[in-house]
C-alpha atoms as a PDB file:
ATOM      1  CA  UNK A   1      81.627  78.762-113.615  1.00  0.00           C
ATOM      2  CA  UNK A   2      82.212  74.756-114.212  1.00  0.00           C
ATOM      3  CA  UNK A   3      83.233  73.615-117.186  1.00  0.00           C
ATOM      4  CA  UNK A   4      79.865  72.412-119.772  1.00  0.00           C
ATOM      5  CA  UNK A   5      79.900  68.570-120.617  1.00  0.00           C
ATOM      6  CA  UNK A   6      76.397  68.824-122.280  1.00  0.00           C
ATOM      7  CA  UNK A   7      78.160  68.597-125.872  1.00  0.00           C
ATOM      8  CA  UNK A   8      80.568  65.746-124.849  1.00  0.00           C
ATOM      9  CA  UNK A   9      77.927  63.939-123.284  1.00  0.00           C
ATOM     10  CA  UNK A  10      75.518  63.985-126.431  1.00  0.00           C
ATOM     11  CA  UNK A  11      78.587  62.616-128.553  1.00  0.00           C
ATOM     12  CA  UNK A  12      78.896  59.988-126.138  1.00  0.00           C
ATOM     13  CA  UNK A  13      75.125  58.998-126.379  1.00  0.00           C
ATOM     14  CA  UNK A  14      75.453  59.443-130.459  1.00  0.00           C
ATOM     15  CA  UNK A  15      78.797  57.047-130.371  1.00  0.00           C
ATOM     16  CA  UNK A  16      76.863  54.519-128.268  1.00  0.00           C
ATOM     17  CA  UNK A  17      73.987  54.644-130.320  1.00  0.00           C
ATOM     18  CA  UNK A  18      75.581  54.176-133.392  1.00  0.00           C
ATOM     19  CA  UNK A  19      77.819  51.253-132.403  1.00  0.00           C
ATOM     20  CA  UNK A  20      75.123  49.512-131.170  1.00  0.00           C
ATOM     21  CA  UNK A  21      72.859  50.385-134.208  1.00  0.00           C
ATOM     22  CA  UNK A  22      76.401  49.057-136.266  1.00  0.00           C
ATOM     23  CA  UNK A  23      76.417  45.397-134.565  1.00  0.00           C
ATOM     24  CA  UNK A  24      72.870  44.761-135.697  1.00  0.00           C
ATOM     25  CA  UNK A  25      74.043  44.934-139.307  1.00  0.00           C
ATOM     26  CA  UNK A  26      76.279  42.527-140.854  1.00  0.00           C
ATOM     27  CA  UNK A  27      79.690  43.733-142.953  1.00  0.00           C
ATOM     28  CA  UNK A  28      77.838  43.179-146.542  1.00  0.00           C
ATOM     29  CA  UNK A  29      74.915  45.595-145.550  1.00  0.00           C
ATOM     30  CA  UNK A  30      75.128  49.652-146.865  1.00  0.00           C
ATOM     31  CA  UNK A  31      73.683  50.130-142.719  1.00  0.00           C
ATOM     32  CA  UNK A  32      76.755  48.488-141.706  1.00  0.00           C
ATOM     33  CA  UNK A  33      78.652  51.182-143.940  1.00  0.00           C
ATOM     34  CA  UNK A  34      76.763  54.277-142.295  1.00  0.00           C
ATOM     35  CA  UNK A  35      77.090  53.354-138.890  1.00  0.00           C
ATOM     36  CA  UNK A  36      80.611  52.358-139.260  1.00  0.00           C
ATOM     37  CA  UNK A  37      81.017  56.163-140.435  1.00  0.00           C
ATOM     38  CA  UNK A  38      79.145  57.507-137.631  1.00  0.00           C
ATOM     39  CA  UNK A  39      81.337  55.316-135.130  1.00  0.00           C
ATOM     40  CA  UNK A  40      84.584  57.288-136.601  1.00  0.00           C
ATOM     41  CA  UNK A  41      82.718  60.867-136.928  1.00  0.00           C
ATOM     42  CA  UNK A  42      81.492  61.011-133.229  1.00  0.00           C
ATOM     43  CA  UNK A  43      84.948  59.040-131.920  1.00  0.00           C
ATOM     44  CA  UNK A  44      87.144  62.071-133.712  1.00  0.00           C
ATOM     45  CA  UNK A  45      84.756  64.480-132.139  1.00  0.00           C
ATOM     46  CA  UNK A  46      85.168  62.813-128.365  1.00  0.00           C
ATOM     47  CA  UNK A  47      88.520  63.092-128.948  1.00  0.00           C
ATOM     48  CA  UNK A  48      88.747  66.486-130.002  1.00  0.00           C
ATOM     49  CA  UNK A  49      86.386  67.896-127.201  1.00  0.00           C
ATOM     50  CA  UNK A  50      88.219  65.729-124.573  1.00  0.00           C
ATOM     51  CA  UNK A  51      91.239  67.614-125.100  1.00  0.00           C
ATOM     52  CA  UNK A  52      89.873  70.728-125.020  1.00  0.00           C
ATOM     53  CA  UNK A  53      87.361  70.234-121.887  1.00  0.00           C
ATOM     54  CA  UNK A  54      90.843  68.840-120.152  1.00  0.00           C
ATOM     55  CA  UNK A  55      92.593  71.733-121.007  1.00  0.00           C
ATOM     56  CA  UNK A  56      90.105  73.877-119.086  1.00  0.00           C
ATOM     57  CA  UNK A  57      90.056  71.572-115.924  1.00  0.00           C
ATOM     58  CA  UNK A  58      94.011  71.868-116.054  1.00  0.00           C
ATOM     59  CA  UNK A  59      93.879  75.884-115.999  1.00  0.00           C
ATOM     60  CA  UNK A  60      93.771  75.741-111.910  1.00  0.00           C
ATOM     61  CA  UNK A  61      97.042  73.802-111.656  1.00  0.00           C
ATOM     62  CA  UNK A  62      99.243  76.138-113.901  1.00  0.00           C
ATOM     63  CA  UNK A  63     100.744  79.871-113.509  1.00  0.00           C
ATOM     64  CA  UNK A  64      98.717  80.915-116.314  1.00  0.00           C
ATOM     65  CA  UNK A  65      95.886  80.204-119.848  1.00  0.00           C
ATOM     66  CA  UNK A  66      98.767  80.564-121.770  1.00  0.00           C
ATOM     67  CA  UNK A  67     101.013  77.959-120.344  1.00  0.00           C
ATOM     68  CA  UNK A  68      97.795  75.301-120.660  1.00  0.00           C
ATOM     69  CA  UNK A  69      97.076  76.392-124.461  1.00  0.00           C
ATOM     70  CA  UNK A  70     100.613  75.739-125.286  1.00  0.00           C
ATOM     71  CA  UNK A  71     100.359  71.857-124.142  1.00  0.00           C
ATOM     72  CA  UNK A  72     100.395  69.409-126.615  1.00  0.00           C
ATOM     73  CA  UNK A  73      97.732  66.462-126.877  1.00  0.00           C
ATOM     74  CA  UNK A  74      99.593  63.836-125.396  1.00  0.00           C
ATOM     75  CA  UNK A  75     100.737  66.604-122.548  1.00  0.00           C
ATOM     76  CA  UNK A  76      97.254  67.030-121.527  1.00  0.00           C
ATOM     77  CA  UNK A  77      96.480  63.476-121.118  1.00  0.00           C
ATOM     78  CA  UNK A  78      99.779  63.408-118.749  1.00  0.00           C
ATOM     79  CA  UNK A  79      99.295  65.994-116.974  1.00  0.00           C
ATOM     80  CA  UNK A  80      95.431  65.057-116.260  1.00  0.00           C
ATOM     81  CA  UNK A  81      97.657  61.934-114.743  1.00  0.00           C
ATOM     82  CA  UNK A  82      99.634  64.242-113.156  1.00  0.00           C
ATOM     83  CA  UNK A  83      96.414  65.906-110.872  1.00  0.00           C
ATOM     84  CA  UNK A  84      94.383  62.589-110.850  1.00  0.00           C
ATOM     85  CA  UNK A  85      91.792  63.732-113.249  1.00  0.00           C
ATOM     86  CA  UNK A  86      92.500  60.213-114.918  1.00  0.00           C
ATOM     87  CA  UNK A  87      94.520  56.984-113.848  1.00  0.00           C
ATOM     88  CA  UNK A  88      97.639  56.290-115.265  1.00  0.00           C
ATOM     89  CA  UNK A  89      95.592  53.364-117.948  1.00  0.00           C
ATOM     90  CA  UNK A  90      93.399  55.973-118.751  1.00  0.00           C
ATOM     91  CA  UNK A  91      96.008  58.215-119.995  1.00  0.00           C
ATOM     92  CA  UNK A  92      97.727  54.977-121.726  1.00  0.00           C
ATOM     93  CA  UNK A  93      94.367  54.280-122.985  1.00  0.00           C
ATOM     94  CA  UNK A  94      93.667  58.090-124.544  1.00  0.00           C
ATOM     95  CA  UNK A  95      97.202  58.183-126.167  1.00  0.00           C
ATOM     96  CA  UNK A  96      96.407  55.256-127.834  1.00  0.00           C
ATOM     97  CA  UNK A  97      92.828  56.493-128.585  1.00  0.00           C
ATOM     98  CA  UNK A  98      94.642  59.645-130.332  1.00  0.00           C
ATOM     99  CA  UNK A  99      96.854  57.547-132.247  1.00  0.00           C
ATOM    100  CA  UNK A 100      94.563  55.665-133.321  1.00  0.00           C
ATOM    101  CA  UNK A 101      92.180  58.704-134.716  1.00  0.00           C
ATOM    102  CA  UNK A 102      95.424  59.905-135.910  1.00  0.00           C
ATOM    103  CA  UNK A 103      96.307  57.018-138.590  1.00  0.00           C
ATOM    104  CA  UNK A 104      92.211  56.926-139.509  1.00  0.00           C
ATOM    105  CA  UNK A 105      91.985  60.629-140.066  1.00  0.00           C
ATOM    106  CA  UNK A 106      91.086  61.391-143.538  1.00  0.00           C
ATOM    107  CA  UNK A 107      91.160  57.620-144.637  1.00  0.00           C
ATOM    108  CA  UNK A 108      87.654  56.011-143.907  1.00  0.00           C
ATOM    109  CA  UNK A 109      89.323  52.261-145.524  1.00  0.00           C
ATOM    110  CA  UNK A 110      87.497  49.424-144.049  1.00  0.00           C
ATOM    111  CA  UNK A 111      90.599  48.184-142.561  1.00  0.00           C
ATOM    112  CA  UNK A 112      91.627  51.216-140.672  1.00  0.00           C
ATOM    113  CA  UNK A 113      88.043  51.879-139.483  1.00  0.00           C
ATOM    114  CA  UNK A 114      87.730  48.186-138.288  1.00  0.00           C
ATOM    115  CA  UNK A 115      90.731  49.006-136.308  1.00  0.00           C
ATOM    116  CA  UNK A 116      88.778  51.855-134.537  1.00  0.00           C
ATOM    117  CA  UNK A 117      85.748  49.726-134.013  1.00  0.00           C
ATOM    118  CA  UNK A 118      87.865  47.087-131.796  1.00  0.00           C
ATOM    119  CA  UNK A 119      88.362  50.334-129.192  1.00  0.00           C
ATOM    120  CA  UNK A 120      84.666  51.074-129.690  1.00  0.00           C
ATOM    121  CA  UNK A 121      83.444  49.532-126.351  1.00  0.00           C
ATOM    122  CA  UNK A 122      86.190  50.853-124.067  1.00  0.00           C
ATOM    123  CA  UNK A 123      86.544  54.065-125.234  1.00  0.00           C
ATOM    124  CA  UNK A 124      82.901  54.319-124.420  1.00  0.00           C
ATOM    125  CA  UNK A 125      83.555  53.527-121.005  1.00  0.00           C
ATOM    126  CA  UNK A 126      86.484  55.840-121.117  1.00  0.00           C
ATOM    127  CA  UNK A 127      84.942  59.091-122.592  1.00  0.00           C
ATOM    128  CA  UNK A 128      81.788  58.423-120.138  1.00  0.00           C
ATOM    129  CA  UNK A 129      83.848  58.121-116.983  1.00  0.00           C
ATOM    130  CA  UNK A 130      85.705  61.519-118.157  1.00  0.00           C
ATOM    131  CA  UNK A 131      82.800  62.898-118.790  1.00  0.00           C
ATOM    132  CA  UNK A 132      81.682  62.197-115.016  1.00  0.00           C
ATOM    133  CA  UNK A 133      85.836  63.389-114.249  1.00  0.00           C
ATOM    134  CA  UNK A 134      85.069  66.580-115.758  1.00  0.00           C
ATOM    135  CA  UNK A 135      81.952  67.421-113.906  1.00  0.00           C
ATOM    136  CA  UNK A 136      83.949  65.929-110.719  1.00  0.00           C
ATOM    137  CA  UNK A 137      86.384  68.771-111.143  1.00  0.00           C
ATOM    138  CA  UNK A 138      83.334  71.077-111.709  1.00  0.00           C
ATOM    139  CA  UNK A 139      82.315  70.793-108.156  1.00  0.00           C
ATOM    140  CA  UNK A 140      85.871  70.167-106.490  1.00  0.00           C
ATOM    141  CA  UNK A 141      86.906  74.074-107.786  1.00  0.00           C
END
């Protein structure tokens, strides 16, 4: 049974949407304000279900569930590297992603959310080409 990007793939869509949606607005507008938001919500989500959807493609390659559930984040990323499931800047790129969501977790400031919107365009490309990695894997197993 492969592994179901239907949920990733909608968050992907709703992150493109919305930053799109956001650059239409300037910084003094209350739209500018709610997209911004929806930006963050849908990038913490990516993030989230990335790391889980790679921790299923990753079961194959190790003695056992158990093993895989125990990685850390920034494990999965490298060992995703590790199997070619991403390129070495990818996993650079996703560690720095997570970092990122890290320091704007639970503190929507302007500033730190501005920070997140410079990543905006490729970390769309990113989470869309994993997306497409994912699904790669699907039919490789």
């Amino acid at each position: 049974m492969g592994i179901d990007t239907t949920y990733l793939k909608r968050c992907i869509r709703a992150l493109d949407m919305a930053y799109n949606t956001l650059k239409k607005y300037s910084v003094e507008d209350i739209e500018h304000d709610i997209y911004r938001s929806a930006v963050i919500k849908e990038f913490e989500i990516i993030i989230e279900q990335v790391g889980k959807l790679l921790k299923k493609c990753l079961k194959p390659y190790f003695h056992s569930s158990k093993a895989v559930d125990a990685l850390y984040f920034k494990d999965i990323f490298r060992e995703a590297g590790n199997h070619s499931i991403l390129s070495i800047d990818e996993v650079e790129r996703w560690l720095k992603y997570r970092d990122n969501r890290n320091n704007t977790s639970h503190d929507y400031g302007a500033d730190l959310a501005n920070k997140t919107l410079i990543l905006m365009e490729q970390f769309i490309v990113d989470a869309t080409n994993l997306a497409n990695a994912i699904e790669k894997q699907n039919h490789a197993t």
